[in-house]
Protein backbone atom coordinates (compact mmCIF):
# COMPACT_ATOMS: atom_id res chain seq x y z
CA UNK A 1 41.55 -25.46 9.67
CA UNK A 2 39.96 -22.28 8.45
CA UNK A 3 37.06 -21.83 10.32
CA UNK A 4 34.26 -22.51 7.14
CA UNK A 5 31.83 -25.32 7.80
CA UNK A 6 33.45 -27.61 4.94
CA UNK A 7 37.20 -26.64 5.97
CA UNK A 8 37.74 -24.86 2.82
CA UNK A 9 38.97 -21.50 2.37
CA UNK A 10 36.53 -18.40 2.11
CA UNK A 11 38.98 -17.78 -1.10
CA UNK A 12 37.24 -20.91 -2.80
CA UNK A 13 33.64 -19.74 -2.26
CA UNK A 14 31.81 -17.97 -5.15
CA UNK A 15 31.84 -14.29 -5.13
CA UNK A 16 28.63 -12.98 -2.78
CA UNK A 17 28.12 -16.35 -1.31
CA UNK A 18 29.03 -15.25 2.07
CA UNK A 19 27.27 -11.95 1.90
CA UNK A 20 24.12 -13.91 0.91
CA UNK A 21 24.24 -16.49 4.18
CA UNK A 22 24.93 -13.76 6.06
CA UNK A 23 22.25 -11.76 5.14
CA UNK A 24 19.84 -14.75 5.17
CA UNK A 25 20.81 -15.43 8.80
CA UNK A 26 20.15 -11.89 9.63
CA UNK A 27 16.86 -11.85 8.45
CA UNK A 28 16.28 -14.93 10.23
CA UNK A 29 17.82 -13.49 14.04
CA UNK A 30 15.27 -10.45 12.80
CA UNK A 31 12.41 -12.60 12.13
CA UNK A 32 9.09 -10.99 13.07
CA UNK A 33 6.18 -13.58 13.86
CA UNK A 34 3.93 -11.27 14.01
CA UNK A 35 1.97 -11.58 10.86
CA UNK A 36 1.69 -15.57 11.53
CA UNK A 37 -0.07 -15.16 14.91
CA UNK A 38 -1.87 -12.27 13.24
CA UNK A 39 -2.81 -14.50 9.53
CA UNK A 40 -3.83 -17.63 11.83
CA UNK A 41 -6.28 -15.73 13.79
CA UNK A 42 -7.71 -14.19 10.12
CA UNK A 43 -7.48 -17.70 8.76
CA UNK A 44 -9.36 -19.13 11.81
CA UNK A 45 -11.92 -15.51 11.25
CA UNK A 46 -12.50 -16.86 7.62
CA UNK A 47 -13.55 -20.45 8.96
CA UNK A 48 -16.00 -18.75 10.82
CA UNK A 49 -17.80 -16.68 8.24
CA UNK A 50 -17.84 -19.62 5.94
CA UNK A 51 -20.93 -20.62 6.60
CA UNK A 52 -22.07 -20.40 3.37
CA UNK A 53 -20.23 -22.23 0.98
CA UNK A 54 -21.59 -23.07 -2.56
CA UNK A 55 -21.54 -26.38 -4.94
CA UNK A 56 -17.75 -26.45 -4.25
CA UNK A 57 -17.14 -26.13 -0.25
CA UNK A 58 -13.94 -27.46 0.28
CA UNK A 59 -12.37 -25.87 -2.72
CA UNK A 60 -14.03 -22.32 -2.16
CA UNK A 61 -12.94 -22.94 1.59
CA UNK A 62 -9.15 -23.36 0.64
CA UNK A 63 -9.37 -20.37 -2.36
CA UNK A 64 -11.22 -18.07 0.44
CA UNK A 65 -7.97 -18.82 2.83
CA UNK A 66 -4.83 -18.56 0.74
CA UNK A 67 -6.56 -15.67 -1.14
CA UNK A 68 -7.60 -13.65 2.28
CA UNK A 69 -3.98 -14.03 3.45
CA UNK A 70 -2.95 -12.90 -0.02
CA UNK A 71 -4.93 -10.22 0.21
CA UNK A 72 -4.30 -9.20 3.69
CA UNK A 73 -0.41 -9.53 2.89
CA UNK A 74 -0.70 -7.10 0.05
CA UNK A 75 -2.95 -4.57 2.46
CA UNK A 76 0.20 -4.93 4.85
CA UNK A 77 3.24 -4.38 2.51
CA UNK A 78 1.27 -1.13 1.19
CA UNK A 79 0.50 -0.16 4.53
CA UNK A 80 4.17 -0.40 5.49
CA UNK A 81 5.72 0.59 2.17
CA UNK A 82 3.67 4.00 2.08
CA UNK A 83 2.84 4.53 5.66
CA UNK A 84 5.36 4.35 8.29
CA UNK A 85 8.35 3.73 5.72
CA UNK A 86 7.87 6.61 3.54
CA UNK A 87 7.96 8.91 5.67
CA UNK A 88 11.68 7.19 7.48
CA UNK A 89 12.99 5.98 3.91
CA UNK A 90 13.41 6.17 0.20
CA UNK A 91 11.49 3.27 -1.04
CA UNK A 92 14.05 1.08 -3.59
CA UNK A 93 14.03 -2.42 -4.67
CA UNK A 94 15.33 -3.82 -1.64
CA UNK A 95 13.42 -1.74 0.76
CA UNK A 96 10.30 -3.26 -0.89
CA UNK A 97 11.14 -6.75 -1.12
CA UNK A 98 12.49 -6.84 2.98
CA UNK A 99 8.66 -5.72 3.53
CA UNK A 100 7.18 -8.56 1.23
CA UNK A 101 9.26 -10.98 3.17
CA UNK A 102 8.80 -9.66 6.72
CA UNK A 103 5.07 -9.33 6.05
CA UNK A 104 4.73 -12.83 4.02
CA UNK A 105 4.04 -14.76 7.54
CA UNK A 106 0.09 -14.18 7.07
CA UNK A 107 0.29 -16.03 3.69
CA UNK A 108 2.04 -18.50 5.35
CA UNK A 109 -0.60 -18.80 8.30
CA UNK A 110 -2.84 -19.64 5.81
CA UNK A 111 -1.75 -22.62 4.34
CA UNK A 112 -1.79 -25.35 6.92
CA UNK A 113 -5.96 -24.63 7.69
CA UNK A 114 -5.96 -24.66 3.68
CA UNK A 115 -4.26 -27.92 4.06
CA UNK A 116 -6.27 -29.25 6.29
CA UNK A 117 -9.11 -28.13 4.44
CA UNK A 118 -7.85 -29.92 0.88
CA UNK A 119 -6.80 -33.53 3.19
CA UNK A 120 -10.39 -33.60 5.35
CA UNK A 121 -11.98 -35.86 2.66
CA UNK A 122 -8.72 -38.59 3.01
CA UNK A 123 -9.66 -38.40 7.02
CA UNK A 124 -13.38 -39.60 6.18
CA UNK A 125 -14.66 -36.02 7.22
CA UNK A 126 -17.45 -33.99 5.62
CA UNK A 127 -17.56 -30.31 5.12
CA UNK A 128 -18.36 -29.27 8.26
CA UNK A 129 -15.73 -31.57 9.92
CA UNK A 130 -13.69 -29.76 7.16
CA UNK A 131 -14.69 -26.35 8.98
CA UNK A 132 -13.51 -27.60 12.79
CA UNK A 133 -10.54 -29.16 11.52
CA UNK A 134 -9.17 -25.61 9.55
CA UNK A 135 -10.22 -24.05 12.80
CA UNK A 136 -8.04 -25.84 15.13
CA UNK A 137 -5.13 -25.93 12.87
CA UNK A 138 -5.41 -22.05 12.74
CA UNK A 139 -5.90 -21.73 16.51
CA UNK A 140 -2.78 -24.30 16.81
CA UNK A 141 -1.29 -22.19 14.05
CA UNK A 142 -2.04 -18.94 16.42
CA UNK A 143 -0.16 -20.71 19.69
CA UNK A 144 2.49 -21.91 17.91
CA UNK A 145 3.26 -18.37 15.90
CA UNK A 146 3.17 -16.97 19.60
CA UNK A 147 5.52 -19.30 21.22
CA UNK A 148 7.96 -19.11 18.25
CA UNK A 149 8.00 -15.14 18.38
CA UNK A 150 8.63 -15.58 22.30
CA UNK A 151 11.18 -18.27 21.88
CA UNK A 152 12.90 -16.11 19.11
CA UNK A 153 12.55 -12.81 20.93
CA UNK A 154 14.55 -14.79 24.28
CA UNK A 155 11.30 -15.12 26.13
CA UNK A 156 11.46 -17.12 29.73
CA UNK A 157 9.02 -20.58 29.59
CA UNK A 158 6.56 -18.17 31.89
CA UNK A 159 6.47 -16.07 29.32
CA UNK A 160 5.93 -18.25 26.47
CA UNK A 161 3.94 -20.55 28.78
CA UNK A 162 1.51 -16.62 28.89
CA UNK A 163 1.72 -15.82 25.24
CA UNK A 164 0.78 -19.41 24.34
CA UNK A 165 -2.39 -18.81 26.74
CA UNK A 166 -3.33 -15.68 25.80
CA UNK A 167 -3.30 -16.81 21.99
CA UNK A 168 -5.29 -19.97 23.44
CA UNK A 169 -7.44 -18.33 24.60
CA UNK A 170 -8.57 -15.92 21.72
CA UNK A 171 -8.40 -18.94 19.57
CA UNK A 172 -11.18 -20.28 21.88
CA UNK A 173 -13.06 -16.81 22.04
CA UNK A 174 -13.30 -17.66 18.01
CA UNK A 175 -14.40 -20.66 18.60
CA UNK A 176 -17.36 -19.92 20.86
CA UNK A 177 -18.40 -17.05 17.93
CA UNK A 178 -18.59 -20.21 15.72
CA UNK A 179 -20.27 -22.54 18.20
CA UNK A 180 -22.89 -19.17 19.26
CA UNK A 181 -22.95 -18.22 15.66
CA UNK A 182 -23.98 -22.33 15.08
CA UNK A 183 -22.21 -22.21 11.30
């Protein structure tokens, strides 16, 4: 047996095929959940100031979430790409592209309140219901970010157990800004 997962012989693979998983598994082991616990609490922010919405609510509600996160993604890669790693590295191609994808987790926080946002009408629910429901998939969003970063990082269940609080809890302190704020 030869030790690949299909018992055939690293010989038969095509050329950079292994370098490629590898690399992919290394980014993975370095994952950085960061910007996911960070984009849910900015999608679960933009909820909140949404009061006003115009003819279109649920459609400038999802637009005003994927394109915060896009913006917010693109204020991160330049503040890592000319901040901290200019001054430690050359910027190249691949330098560059390693920030996109390690900073690409607030776009992804995004999307499931967008979801949510786009589906509300299928679960009978008008805008505002549409507004609570983005909310608590972003605080959800939030926890879970949290407890995957712990998990990841080798965390004990105390530990993730306090993260996943902690992120709770802020999740809730934007909540009661909504529920003072009465959008």
């Amino acid at each position: 047996m030869s030790g690949t997962p299909s018992g055939s012989s690293a010989a038969a693979r095509p050329a950079g095929t292994r370098t490629r998983r590898a690399r992919r598994a290394e980014r993975r082991a370095r994952a950085d959940y960061t910007g996911g616990v960070y984009g849910s609490m900015l999608a679960a922010s933009v909820v909140i100031g949404a009061g006003s919405l115009g003819q279109f609510p649920r459609t400038e509600l999802v637009l005003l979430l994927l394109l915060t996160g896009v913006v917010f993604w693109v204020a991160h890669v330049h503040a890592q790409l000319f901040g901290a790693r200019l001054a430690q590295q050359a910027l190249d191609g691949r330098v560059m592209l390693q920030v996109c994808r390690d900073e690409w987790p607030i776009v992804k926080a995004a999307v499931p309140p967008a979801v949510a946002v786009a589906v509300s009408p299928l679960l009978g629910l008008d805008v505002r219901g549409a507004l609570w429901l983005a909310l608590c998939v972003a605080v959800a969003g939030q926890v879970g970010w949290s407890v995957a970063a712990a998990r990841r990082a080798g965390a004990s269940p105390r530990l993730m157990a306090a993260t996943a609080s902690v992120n709770l809890l802020l999740g809730l302190l934007i909540i009661t800004f909504k529920i003072v704020l009465k959008h």
